[in-house]
Structure formats: C-alpha cells, structure tokens
C-alpha atoms as a PDB file:
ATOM      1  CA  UNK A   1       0.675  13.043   5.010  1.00  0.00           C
ATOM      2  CA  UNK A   2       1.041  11.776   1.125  1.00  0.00           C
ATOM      3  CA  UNK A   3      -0.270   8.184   0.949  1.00  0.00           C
ATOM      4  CA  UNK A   4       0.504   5.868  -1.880  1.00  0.00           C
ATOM      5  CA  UNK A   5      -0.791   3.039  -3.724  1.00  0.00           C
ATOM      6  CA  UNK A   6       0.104   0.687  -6.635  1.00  0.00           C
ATOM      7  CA  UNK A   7      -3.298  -0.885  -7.811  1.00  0.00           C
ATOM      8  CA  UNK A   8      -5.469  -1.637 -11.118  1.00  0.00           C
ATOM      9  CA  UNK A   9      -7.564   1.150 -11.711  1.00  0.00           C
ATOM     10  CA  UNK A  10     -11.158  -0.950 -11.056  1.00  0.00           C
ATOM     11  CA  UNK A  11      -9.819  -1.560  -7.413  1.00  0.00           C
ATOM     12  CA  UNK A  12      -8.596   2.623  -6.453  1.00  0.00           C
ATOM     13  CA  UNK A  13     -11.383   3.159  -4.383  1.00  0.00           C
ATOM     14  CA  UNK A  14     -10.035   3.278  -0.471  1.00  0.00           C
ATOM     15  CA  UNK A  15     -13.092   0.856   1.125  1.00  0.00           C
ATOM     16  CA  UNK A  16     -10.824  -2.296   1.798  1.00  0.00           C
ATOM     17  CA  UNK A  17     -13.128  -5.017  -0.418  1.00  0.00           C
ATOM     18  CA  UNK A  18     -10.379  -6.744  -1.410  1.00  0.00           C
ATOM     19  CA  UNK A  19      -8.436  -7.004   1.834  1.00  0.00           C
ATOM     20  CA  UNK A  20     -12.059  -7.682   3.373  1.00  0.00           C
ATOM     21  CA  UNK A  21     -12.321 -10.426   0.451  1.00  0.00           C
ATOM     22  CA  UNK A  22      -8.779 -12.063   0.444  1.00  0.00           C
ATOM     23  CA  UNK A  23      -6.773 -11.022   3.696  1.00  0.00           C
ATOM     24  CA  UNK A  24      -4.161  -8.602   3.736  1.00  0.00           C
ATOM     25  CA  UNK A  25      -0.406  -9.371   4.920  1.00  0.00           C
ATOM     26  CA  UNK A  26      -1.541  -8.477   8.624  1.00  0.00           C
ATOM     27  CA  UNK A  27      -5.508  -8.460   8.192  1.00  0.00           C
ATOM     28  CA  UNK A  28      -7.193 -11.913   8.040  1.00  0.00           C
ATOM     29  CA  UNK A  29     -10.004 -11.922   5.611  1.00  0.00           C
ATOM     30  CA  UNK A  30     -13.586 -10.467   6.768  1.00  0.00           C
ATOM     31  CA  UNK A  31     -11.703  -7.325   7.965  1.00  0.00           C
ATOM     32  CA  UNK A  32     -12.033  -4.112   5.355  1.00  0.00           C
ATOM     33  CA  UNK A  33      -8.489  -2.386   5.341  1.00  0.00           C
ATOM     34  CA  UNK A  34      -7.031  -0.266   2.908  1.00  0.00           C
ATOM     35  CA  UNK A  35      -2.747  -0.861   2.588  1.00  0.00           C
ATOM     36  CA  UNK A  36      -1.085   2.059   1.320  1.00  0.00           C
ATOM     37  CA  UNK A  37       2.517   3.459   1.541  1.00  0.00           C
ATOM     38  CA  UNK A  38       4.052   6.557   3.282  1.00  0.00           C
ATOM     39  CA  UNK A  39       6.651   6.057  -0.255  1.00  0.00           C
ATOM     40  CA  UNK A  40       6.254   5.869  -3.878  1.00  0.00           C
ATOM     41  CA  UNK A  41       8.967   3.353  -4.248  1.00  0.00           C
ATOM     42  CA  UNK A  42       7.297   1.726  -1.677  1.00  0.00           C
ATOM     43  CA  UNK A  43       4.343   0.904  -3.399  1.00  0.00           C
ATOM     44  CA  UNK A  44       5.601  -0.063  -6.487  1.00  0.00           C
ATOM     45  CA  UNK A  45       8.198  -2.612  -4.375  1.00  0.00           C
ATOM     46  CA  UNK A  46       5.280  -3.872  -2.185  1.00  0.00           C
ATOM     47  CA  UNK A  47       3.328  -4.830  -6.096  1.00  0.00           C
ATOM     48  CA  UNK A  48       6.647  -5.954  -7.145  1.00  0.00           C
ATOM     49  CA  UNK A  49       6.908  -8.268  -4.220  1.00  0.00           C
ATOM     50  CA  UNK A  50       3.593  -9.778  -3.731  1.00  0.00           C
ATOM     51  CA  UNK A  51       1.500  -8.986  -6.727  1.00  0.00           C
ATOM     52  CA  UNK A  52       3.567 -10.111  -9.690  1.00  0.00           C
ATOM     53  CA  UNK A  53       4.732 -13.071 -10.553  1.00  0.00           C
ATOM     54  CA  UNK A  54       6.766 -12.223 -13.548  1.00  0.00           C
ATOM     55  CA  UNK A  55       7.167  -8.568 -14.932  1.00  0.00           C
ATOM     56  CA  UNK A  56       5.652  -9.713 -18.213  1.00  0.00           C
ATOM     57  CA  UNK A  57       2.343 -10.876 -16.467  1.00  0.00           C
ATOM     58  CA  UNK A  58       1.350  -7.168 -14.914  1.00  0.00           C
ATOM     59  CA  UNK A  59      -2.177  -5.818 -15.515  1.00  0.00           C
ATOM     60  CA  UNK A  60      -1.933  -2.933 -18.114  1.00  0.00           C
ATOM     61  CA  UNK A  61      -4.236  -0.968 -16.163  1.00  0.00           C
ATOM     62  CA  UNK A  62      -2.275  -0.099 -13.674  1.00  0.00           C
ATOM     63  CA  UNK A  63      -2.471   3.114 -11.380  1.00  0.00           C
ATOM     64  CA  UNK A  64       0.349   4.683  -9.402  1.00  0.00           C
ATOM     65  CA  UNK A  65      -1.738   6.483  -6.653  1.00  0.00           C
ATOM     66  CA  UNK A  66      -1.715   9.068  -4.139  1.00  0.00           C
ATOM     67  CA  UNK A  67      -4.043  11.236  -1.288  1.00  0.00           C
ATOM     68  CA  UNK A  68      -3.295  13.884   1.134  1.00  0.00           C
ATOM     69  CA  UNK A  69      -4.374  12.624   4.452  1.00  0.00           C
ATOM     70  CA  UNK A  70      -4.617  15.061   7.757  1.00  0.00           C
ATOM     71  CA  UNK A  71      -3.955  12.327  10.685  1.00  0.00           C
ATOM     72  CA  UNK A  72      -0.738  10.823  12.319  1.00  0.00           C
ATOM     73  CA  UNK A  73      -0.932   7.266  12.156  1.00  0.00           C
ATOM     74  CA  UNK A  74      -0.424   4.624  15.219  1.00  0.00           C
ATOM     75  CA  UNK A  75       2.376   3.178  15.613  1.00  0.00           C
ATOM     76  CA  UNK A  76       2.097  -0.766  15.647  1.00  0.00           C
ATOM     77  CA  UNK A  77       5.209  -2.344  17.072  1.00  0.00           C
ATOM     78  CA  UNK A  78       8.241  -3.576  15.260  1.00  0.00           C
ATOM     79  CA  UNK A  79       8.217  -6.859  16.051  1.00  0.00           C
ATOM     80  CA  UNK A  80       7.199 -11.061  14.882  1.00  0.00           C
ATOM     81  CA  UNK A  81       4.666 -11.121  12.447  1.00  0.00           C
ATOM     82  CA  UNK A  82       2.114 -12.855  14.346  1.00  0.00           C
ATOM     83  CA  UNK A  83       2.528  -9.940  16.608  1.00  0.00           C
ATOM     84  CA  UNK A  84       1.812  -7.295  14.327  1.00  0.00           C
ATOM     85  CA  UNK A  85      -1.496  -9.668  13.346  1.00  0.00           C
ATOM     86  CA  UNK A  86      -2.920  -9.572  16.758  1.00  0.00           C
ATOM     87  CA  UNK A  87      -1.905  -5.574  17.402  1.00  0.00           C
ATOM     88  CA  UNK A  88      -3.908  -5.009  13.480  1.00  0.00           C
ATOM     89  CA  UNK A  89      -6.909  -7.181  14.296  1.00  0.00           C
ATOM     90  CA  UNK A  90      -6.920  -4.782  18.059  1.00  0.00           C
ATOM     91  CA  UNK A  91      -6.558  -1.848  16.115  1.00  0.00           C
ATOM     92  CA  UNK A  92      -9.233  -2.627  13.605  1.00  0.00           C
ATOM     93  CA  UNK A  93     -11.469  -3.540  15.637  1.00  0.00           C
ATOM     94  CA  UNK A  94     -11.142  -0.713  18.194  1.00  0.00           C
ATOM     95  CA  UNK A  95     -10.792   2.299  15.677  1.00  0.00           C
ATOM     96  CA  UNK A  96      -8.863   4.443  17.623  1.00  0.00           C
ATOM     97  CA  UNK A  97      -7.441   5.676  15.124  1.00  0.00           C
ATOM     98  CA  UNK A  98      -7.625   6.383  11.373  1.00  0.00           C
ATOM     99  CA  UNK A  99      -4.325   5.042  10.178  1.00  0.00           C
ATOM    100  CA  UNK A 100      -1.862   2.178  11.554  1.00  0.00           C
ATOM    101  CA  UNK A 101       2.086   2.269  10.696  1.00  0.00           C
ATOM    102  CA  UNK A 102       3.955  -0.795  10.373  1.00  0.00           C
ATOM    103  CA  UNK A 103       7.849  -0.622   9.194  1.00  0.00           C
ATOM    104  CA  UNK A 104       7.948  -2.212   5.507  1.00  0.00           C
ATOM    105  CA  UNK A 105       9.859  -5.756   5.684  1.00  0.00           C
ATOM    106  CA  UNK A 106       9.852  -4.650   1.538  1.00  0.00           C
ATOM    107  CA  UNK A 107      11.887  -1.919   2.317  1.00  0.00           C
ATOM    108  CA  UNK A 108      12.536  -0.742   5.923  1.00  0.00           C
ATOM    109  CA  UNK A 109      13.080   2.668   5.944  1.00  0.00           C
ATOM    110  CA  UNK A 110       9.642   3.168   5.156  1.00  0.00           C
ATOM    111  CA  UNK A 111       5.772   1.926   6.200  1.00  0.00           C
ATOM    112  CA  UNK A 112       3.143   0.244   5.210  1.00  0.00           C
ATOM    113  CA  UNK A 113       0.104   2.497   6.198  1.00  0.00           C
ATOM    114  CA  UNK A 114      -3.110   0.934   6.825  1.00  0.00           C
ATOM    115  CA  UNK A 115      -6.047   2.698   6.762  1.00  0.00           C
ATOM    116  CA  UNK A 116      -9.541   1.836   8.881  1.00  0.00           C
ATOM    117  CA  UNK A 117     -12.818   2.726   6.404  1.00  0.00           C
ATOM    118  CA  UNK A 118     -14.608   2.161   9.479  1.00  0.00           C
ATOM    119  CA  UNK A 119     -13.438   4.814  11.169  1.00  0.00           C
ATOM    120  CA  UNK A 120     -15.282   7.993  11.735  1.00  0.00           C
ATOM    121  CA  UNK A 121     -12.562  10.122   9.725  1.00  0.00           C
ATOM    122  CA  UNK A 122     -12.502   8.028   6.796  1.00  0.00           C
ATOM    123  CA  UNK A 123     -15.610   9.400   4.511  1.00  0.00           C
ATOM    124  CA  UNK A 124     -12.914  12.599   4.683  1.00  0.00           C
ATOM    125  CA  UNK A 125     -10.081  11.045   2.763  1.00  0.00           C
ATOM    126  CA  UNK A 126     -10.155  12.345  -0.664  1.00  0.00           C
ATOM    127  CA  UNK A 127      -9.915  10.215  -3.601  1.00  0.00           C
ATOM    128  CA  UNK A 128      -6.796   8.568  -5.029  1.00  0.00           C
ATOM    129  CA  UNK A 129      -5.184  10.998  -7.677  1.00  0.00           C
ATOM    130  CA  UNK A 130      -4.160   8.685 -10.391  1.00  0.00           C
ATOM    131  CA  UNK A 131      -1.239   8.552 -13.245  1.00  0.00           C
ATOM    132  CA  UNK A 132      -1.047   5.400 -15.669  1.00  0.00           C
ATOM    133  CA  UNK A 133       1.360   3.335 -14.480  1.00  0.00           C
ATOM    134  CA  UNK A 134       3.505   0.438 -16.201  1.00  0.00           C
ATOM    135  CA  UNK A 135       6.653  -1.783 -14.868  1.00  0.00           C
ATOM    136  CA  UNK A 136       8.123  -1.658 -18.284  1.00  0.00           C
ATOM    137  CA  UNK A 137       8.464   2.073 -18.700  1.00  0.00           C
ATOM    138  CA  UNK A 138      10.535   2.401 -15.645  1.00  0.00           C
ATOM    139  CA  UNK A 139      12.371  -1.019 -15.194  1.00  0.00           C
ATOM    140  CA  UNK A 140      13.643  -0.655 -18.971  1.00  0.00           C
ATOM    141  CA  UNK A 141      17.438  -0.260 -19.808  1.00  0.00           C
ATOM    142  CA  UNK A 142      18.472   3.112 -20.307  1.00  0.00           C
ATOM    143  CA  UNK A 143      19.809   4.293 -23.126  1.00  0.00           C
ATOM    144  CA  UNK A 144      22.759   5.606 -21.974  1.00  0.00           C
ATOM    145  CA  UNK A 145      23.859   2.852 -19.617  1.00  0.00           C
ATOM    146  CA  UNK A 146      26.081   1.463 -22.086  1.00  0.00           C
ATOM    147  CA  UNK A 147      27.771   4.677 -22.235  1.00  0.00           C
ATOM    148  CA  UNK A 148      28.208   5.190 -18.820  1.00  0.00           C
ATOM    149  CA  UNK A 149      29.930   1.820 -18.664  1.00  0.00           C
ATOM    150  CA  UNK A 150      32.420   2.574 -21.257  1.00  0.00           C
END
C-alpha cells in the first residue's frame, strides 16, 4: 500500500513527535502517531485544511511524500468523532495492528492512515521518498484557461 504525506522536510521522519507533542485530529497529545494518506490529493487537502492559514503563509520547504507499506490497515468505524477518539486511543494503545483507517471528513472517498511507531512492524517501513513541494506551482492559473473559456 502507497502512503502519503504533506509535511516540511525537518518533520519526514515517520516516529509521531509531533502528534506525540501537539495531538493529532483523533490522538490526544502524549500518544506518538504518524497521519498519512492512502491519496496524494489527500494529503495535500488534509495541509490545505488544517495546516495553512492562507496560501501565501506556507513553509517553502515543503515535501510531498510517499512509502510502500506491506500491511492492511484496521478499519476504525465510520462514525462521531469522539468515537473514532476512543477506538484510536484502543488501538494505540493495544498495537494490534500496524496501521488504522479512518474515512477522510477532507475528502471521503479516501482515508486518513495512521500509523503505530510502537508497533513491532514499524522499524520496517522504509523512509519517506520525497519531491519539493509548493501550493503555488499547482494552485496557479493556467495558461490556457482563458482560452478554454472563450
């Protein structure tokens, strides 16, 4: 399975310190967990979203991420937030398995992936593969809108 993340390029390694630091959307602080994306688009919505305030303010060094990963992920429940809290802080804290799946609210054909560095399994995950990665490249107009238009 191709994970992805959007991230600066100090923070690519997949140990959870910030999450662990600051919380996550369904990890309360004090927990390591790594949030990832089973999409591209995904991951750059999710930093979109959350992480930026205002196109103009994003970090030039950002990555766009990915790693191969050889595990099916659990399936946490589609359901209230609080919910999905209490199944993350189970799962966690059991590590029964590598990898959770919850159903983006971002974008809901795809899922946030978390990953457990506590887990057995998890010195195995290779490295993020990493490309330079910038908001205004991609979110520019096109050239040849106008043309289209006409």
């Amino acid at each position: 399975m191709k994970l992805w993340r959007l991230t600066r390029a100090p923070y690519v390694a997949l140990d959870g310190k910030g999450a662990e630091l600051h919380g996550a959307r369904y990890a309360p602080p004090g927990r390591p967990v790594v949030s990832l994306a089973s999409e591209a688009g995904l991951a750059v919505l999710v930093a979109l979203r959350y992480h930026l305030p205002a196109l103009d303010e994003a970090p030039e060094d950002l990555v766009l991420g990915w790693t191969e990963v050889d595990a099916v992920p659990l399936r946490i429940p589609d359901t209230e937030d609080d919910a999905v809290r209490h199944h993350i802080g189970e799962w966690l804290e059991s590590r029964r398995s590598l990898l959770a799946a919850i159903r983006s609210k971002v974008l809901p054909e795809a899922d946030v992936i978390y990953l457990n560095p506590h887990h057995p399994d998890a010195g195995s995950i290779p490295p993020l593969t990493t490309r330079p990665f910038n908001f205004a490249e991609c979110l520019h107009r096109p050239p040849m809108l106008d043309a289209f238009r006409g």
